[in-house]
Protein backbone atom coordinates (compact mmCIF):
# COMPACT_ATOMS: atom_id res chain seq x y z
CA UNK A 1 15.62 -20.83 -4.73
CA UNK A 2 14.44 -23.60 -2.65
CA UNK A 3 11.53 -23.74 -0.04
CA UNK A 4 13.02 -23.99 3.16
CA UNK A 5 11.07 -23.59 6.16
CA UNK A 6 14.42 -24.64 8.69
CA UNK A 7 15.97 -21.63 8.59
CA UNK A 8 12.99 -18.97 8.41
CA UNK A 9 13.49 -15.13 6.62
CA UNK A 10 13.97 -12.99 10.05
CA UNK A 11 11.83 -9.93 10.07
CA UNK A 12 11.75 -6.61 12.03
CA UNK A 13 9.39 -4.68 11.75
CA UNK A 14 9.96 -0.54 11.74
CA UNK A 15 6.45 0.85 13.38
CA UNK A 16 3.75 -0.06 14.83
CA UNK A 17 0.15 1.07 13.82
CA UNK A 18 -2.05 -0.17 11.34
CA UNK A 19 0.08 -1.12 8.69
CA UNK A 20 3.04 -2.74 11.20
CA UNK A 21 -0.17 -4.66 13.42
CA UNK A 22 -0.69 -5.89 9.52
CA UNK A 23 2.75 -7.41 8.99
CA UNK A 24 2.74 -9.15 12.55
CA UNK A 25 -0.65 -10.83 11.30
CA UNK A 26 1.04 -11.57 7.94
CA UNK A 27 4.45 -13.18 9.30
CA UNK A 28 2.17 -15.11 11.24
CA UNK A 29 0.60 -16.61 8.17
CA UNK A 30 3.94 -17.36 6.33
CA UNK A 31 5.59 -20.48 8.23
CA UNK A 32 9.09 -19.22 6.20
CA UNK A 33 9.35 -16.73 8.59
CA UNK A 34 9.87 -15.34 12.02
CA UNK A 35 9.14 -11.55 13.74
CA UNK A 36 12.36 -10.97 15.62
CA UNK A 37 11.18 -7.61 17.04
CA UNK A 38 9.19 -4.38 16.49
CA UNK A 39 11.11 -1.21 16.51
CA UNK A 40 9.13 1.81 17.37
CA UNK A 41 9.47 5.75 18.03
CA UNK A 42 7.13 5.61 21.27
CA UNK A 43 7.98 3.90 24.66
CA UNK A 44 8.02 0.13 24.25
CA UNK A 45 6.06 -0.66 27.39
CA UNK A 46 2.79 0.89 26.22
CA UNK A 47 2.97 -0.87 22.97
CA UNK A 48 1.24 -4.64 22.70
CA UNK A 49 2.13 -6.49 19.79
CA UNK A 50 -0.70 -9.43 19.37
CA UNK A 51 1.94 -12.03 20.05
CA UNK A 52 3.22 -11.11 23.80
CA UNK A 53 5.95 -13.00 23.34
CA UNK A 54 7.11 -10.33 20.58
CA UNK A 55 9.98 -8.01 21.35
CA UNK A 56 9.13 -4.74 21.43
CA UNK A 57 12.31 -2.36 20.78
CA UNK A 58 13.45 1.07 20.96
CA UNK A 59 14.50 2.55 17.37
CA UNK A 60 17.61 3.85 18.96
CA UNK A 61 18.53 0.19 19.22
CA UNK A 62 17.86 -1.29 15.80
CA UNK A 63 21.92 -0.63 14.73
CA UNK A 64 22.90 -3.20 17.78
CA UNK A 65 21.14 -5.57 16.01
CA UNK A 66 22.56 -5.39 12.47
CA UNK A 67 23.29 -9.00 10.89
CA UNK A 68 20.39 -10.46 13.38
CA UNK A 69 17.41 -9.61 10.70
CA UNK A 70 17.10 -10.40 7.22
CA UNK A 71 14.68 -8.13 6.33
CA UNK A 72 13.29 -4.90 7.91
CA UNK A 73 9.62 -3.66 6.66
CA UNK A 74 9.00 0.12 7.07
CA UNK A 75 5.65 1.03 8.86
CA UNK A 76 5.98 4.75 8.74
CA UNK A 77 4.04 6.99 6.65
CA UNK A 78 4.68 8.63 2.91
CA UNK A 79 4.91 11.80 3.75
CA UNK A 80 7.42 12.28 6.41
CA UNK A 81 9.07 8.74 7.82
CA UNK A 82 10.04 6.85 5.04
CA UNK A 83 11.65 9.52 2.59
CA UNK A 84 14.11 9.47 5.82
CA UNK A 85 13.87 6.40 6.77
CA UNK A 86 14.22 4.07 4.39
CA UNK A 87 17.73 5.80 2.83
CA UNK A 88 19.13 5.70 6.64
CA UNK A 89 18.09 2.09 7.01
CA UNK A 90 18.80 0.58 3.41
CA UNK A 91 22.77 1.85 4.23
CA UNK A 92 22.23 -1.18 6.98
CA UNK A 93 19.73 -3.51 6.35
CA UNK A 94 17.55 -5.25 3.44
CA UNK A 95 14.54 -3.05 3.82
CA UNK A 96 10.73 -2.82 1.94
CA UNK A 97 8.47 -0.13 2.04
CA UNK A 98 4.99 1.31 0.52
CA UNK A 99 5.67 4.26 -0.13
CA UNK A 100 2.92 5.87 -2.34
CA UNK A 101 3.42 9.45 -3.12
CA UNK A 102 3.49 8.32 -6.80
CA UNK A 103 4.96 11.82 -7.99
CA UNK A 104 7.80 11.19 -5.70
CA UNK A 105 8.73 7.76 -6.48
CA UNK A 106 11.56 8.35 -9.13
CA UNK A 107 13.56 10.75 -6.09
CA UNK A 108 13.09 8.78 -3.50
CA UNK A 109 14.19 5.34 -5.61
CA UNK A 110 17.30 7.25 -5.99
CA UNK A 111 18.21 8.19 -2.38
CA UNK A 112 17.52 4.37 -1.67
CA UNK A 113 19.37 2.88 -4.55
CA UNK A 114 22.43 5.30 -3.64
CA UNK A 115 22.41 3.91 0.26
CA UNK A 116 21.42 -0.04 -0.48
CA UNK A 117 24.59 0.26 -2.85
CA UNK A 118 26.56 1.91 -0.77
CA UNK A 119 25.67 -1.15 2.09
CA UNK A 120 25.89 -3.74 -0.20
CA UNK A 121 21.81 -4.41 0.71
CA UNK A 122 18.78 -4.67 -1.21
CA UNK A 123 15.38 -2.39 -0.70
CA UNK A 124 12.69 -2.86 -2.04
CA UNK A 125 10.23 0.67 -2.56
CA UNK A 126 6.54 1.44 -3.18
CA UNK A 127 5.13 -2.04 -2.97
CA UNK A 128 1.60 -2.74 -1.55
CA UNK A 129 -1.80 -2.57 -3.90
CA UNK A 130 -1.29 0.50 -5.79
CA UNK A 131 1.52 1.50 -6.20
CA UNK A 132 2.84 -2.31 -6.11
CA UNK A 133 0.12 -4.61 -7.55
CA UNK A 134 -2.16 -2.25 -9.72
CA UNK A 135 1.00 -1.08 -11.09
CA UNK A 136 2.19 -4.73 -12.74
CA UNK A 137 -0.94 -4.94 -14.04
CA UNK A 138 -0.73 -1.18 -15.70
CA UNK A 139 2.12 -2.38 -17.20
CA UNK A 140 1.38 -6.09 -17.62
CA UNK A 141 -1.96 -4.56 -20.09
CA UNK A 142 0.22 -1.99 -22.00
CA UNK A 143 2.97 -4.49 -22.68
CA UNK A 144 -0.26 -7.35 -24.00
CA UNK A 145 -2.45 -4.73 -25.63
CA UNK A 146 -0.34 -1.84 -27.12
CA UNK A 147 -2.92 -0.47 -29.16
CA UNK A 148 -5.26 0.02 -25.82
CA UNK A 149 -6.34 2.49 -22.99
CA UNK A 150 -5.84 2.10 -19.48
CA UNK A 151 -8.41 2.85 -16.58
CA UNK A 152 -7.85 2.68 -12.42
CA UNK A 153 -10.75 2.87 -10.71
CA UNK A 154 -10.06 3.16 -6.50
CA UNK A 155 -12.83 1.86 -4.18
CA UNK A 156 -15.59 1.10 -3.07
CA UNK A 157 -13.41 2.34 0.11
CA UNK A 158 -12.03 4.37 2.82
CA UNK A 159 -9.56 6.68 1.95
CA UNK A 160 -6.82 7.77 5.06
CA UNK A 161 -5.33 10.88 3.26
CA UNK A 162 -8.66 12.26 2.41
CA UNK A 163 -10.17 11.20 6.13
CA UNK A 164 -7.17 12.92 7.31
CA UNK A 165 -7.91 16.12 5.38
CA UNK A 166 -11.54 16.74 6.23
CA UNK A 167 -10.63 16.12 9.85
CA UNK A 168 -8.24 19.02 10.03
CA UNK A 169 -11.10 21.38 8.73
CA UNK A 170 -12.32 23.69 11.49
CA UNK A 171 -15.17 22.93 12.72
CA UNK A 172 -14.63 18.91 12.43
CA UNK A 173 -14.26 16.99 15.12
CA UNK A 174 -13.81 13.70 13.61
CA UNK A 175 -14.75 12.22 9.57
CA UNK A 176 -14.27 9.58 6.91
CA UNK A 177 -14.08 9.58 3.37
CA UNK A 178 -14.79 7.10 1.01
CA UNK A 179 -13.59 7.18 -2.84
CA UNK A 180 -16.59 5.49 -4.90
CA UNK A 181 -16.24 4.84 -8.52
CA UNK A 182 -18.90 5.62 -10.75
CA UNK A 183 -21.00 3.10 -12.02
CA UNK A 184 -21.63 4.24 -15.56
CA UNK A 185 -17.90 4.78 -16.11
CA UNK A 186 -16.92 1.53 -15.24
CA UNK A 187 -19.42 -0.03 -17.39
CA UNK A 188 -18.38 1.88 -20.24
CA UNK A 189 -14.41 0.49 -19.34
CA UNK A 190 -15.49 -2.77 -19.22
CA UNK A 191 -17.14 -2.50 -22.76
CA UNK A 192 -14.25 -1.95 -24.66
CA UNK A 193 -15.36 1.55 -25.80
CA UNK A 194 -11.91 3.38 -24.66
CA UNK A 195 -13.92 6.76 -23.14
CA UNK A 196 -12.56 9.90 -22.43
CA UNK A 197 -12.99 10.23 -18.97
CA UNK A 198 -12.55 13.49 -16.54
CA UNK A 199 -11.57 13.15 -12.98
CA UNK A 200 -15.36 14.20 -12.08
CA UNK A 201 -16.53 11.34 -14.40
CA UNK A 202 -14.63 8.45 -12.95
CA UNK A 203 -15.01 9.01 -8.98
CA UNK A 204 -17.28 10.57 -6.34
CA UNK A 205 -16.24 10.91 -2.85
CA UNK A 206 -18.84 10.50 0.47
CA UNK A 207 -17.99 12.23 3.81
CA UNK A 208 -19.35 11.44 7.16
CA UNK A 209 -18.75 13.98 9.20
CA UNK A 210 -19.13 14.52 13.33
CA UNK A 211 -19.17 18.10 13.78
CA UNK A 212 -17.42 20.13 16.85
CA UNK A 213 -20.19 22.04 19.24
CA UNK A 214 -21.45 24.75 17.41
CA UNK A 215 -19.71 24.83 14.41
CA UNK A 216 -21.19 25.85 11.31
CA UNK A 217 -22.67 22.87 9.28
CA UNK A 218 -22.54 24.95 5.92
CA UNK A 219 -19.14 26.15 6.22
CA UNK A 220 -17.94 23.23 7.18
CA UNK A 221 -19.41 21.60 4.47
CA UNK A 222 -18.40 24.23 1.61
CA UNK A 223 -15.02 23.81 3.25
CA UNK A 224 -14.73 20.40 2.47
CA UNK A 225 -16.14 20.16 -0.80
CA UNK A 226 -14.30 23.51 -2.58
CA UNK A 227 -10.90 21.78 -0.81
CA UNK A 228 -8.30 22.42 -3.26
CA UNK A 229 -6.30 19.03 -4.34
CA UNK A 230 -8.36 16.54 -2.25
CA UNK A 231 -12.15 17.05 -3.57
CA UNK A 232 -12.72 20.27 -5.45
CA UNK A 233 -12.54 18.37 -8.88
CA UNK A 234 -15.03 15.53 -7.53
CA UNK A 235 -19.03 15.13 -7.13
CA UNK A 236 -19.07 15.41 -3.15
CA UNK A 237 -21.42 14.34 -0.33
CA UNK A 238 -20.96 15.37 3.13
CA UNK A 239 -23.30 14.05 5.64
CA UNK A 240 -23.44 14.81 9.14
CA UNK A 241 -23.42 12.44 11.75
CA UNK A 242 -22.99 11.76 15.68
CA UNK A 243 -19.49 10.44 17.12
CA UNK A 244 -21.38 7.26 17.60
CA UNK A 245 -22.35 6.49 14.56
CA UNK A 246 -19.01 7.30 13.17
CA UNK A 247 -17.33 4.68 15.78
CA UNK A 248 -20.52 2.11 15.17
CA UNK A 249 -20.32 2.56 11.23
CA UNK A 250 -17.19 3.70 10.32
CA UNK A 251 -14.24 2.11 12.41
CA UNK A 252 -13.54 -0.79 9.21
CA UNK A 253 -10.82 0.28 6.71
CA UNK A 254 -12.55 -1.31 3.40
CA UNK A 255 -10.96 -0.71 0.25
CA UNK A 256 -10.08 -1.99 -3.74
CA UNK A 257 -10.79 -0.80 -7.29
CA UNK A 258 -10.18 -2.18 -10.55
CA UNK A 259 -7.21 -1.64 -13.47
CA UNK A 260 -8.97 -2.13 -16.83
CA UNK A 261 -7.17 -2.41 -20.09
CA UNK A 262 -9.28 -1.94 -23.27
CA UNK A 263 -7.68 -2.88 -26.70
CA UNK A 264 -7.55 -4.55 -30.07
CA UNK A 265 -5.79 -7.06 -31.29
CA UNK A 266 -6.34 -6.58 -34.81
CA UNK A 267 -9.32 -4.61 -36.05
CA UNK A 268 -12.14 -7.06 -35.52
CA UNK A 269 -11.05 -8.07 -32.09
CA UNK A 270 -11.70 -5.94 -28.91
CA UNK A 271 -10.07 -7.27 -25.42
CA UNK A 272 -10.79 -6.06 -22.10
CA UNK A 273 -8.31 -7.29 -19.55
CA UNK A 274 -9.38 -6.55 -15.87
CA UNK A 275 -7.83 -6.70 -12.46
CA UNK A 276 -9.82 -6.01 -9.07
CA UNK A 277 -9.34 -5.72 -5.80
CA UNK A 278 -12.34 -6.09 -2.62
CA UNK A 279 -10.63 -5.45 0.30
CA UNK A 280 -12.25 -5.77 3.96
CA UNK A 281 -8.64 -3.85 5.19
CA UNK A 282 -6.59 -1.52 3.13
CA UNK A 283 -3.70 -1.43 5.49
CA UNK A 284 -3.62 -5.77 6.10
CA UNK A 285 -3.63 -6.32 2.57
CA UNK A 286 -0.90 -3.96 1.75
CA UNK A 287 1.05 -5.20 5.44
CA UNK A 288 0.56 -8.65 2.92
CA UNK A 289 2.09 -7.41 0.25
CA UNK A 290 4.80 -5.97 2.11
CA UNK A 291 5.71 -9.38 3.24
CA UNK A 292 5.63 -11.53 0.61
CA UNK A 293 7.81 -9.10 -1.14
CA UNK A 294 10.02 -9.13 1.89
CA UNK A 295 10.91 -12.56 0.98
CA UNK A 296 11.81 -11.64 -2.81
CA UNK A 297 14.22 -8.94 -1.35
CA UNK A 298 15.79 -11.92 1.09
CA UNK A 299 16.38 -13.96 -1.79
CA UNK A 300 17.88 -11.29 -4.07
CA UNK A 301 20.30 -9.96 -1.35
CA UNK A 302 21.17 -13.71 -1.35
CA UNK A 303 22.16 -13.70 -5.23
CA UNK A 304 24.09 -10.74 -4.99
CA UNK A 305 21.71 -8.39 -6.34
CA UNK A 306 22.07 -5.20 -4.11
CA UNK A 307 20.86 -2.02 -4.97
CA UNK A 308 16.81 -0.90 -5.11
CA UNK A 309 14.35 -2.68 -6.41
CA UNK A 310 10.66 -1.64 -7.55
CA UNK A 311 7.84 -4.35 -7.84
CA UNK A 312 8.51 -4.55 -11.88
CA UNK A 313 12.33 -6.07 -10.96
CA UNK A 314 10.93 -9.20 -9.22
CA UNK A 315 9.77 -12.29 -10.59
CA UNK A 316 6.70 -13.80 -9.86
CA UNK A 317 8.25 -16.95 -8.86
CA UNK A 318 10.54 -14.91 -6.18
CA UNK A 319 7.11 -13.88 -3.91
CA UNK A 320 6.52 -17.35 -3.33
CA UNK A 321 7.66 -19.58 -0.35
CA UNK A 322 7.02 -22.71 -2.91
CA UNK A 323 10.00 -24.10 -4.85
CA UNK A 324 10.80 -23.63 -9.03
CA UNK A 325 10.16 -27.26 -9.26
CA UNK A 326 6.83 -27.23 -6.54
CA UNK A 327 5.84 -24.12 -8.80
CA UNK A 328 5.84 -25.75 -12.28
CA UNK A 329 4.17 -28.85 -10.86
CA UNK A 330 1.08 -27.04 -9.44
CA UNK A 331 0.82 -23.69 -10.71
CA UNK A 332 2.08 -23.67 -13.99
C-alpha cells in the first residue's frame, strides 16, 4: 500500500446534486485522484460540473465504460436510488455509497454483497458522518469502555428529511428544520452520570416556515408539530417567515453532533470519551467521506478482497493517500 500519485484512483461519479457537487470538490482536494466523468439521470447539457473540463455523461452510458473507472461514488438518495442502484452497479464496478436508512442497512448490505461477489468487485455501503464516522466511534467506546453508556447527539443543524417533510404539508410553501440538542442533556453526558434520557429530553427541533397565500398559520403549524415519525415525540418551534428571509437565512446546510461514551474503568474511575462534529455543510463533509473511503475500496479490490464492505472492515491506515512507512513516521 504505497502512496502513488502517478497513476491516480479514477472516479465517476453517479449524480449530481449536493452530495455529487461535494465529491467533485473533494477529488479536487486529493492529488491521488482524478474525476473521469459524472453520470447523471437528467440531460447532460444543462448540467455544469465546477470543472468545465469535466465530462458530463448519460447513465445509459456508464456500462461502455466498464474497466475505465476504479471507483464509482453513488449520489442518489436513501430512499429510492441507491437500494437499486448500488446492487445493479456493484455487479460492474467498485462502488461507495451513504446510504443512511439505518433500519435498512443489514438488507441492503446483503443485496450488495450478493452482486460485488458475483462481479468479483468491492462496495463499500453507508459511509459518510453517521452512519460511517459516528458509527466507529459507537463502537470504538463500547469496545474501550464495556461497562459504559452511549449517547448521539445530532446538530446544531439542518436536517433534509425533516425540511423535506414540513414542506410537503399543505399549506407550506417552502421550510427548514433544524435538529438542536439540548443543552442540559449534554451536560449531564459529558459528566459521566449515564442518564436515562427520552427522545423529548435529548433533542428539540426549530422550523422556519414560508407559508402559501392564505393558508392557515395554526393548522399548518399543528400539522407540523403532531407529525407522526418526524416531530410528534420532540419539543417543536415553528416560526413563520417570508420567502426572503428563508433564501437570506436559510440557504447554508450546517450540521454535526457529538457521540459520548460514559464509563468506568474500575469503580473509582469514571471516563467520558467524546467525539464531535461542527459542520458548515452536511452534504461536503459526507461527499469527503465518501472519497477518502473510495480510495480504501480501490485498494481492497486491489488485494483481492471483493465482496461488501461497511466502514468497521477498513483500516484506518487504508483512508489515507500517505504510505505504512510515511504513516508510522508522522502520525503514529
Amino acid at each position: 500500500m504505497a502512496s502513488n500519485t502517478s497513476t491516480p484512483i479514477r472516479i465517476g461519479i453517479v449524480g449530481y446534486g449536493n452530495l455529487g457537487r461535494g465529491v467533485e470538490a473533494a477529488i479536487r482536494k486529493n492529488p491521488d485522484m482524478k474525476l473521469t466523468g459524472i453520470y447523471t439521470r437528467r440531460d447532460p447539457s444543462r448540467v455544469e460540473a465546477l470543472d468545465p473540463a469535466t465530462r458530463v455523461l448519460t447513465m445509459e452510458s456508464l456500462l461502455d465504460h466498464k474497466g475505465q473507472i476504479d471507483v464509482l461514488v453513488l449520489c442518489g438518495g436513501s430512499k429510492d436510488d441507491l437500494p437499486r442502484q448500488a446492487p445493479e452497479l456493484a455487479a460492474h464496478f467498485n462502488v461507495v455509497d451513504s446510504f443512511d436508512t439505518h433500519a435498512r442497512i443489514p438488507e441492503h448490505f446483503a443485496k450488495v454483497d450478493a452482486a460485488a461477489r458475483a462481479g468479483e468487485t468491492t462496495a463499500l455501503i453507508s459511509a459518510g458522518w453517521d452512519p460511517g464516522m459516528f458509527s466507529i466511534n459507537r463502537v470504538m467506546g463500547e469496545a474501550l469502555l464495556p461497562d459504559g453508556a452511549t449517547y448521539t447527539f445530532w446538530g446544531h443543524g439542518l436536517s433534509q428529511g425533516h425540511s423535506d417533510a414540513i414542506r410537503r404539508v399543505p399549506g407550506v410553501a417552502g421550510g427548514v428544520q433544524y435538529t438542536v440538542p439540548v443543552p442540559e442533556a449534554v451536560e449531564k453526558v459529558r459528566s459521566g452520570l449515564r442518564p436515562e434520557l427520552s427522545t423529548r429530553e435529548k433533542h428539540t427541533r426549530e422550523c422556519f416556515v414560508v407559508l402559501e397565500a392564505g393558508a392557515d398559520a395554526d393548522a399548518v403549524r399543528q400539522a407540523i408539530v403532531n407529525m407522526p415519525h418526524y416531530f410528534d415525540q420532540y419539543d417543536t418551534t415553528v416560526t413563520f417567515i417570508t420567502a426572503e428571509e428563508l433564501k437570506r437565512d436559510h440557504g447554508a446546510m450546517p450540521h454535526g453532533g457529538f457521540v459520548i461514551r460514559s464509563g468506568n474503568t474500575s469503580d473509582d474511575s469514571k471516563q467520558v470519551i467524546e467525539y464531535r462534529l461542527q459542520l458548515d455543510s452536511n452534504p461536503e463533509f459526507t461527499a469527503a467521506v465518501l472519497v477518502a473511503y473510495a480510495r480504501a475500496v480501490h485498494r481492497m479490490h486491489q488485494l483481492g478482497q471483493h465482496g461488501c464492505k461497511t466502514v468497521f472492515d477498513v483500516a484506518p491506515g487504508m483512508l489515507s493517500p500517505k504510505s505504512p512507512e510515511e504513516l508510522r513516521s508522522a502520525l503514529l
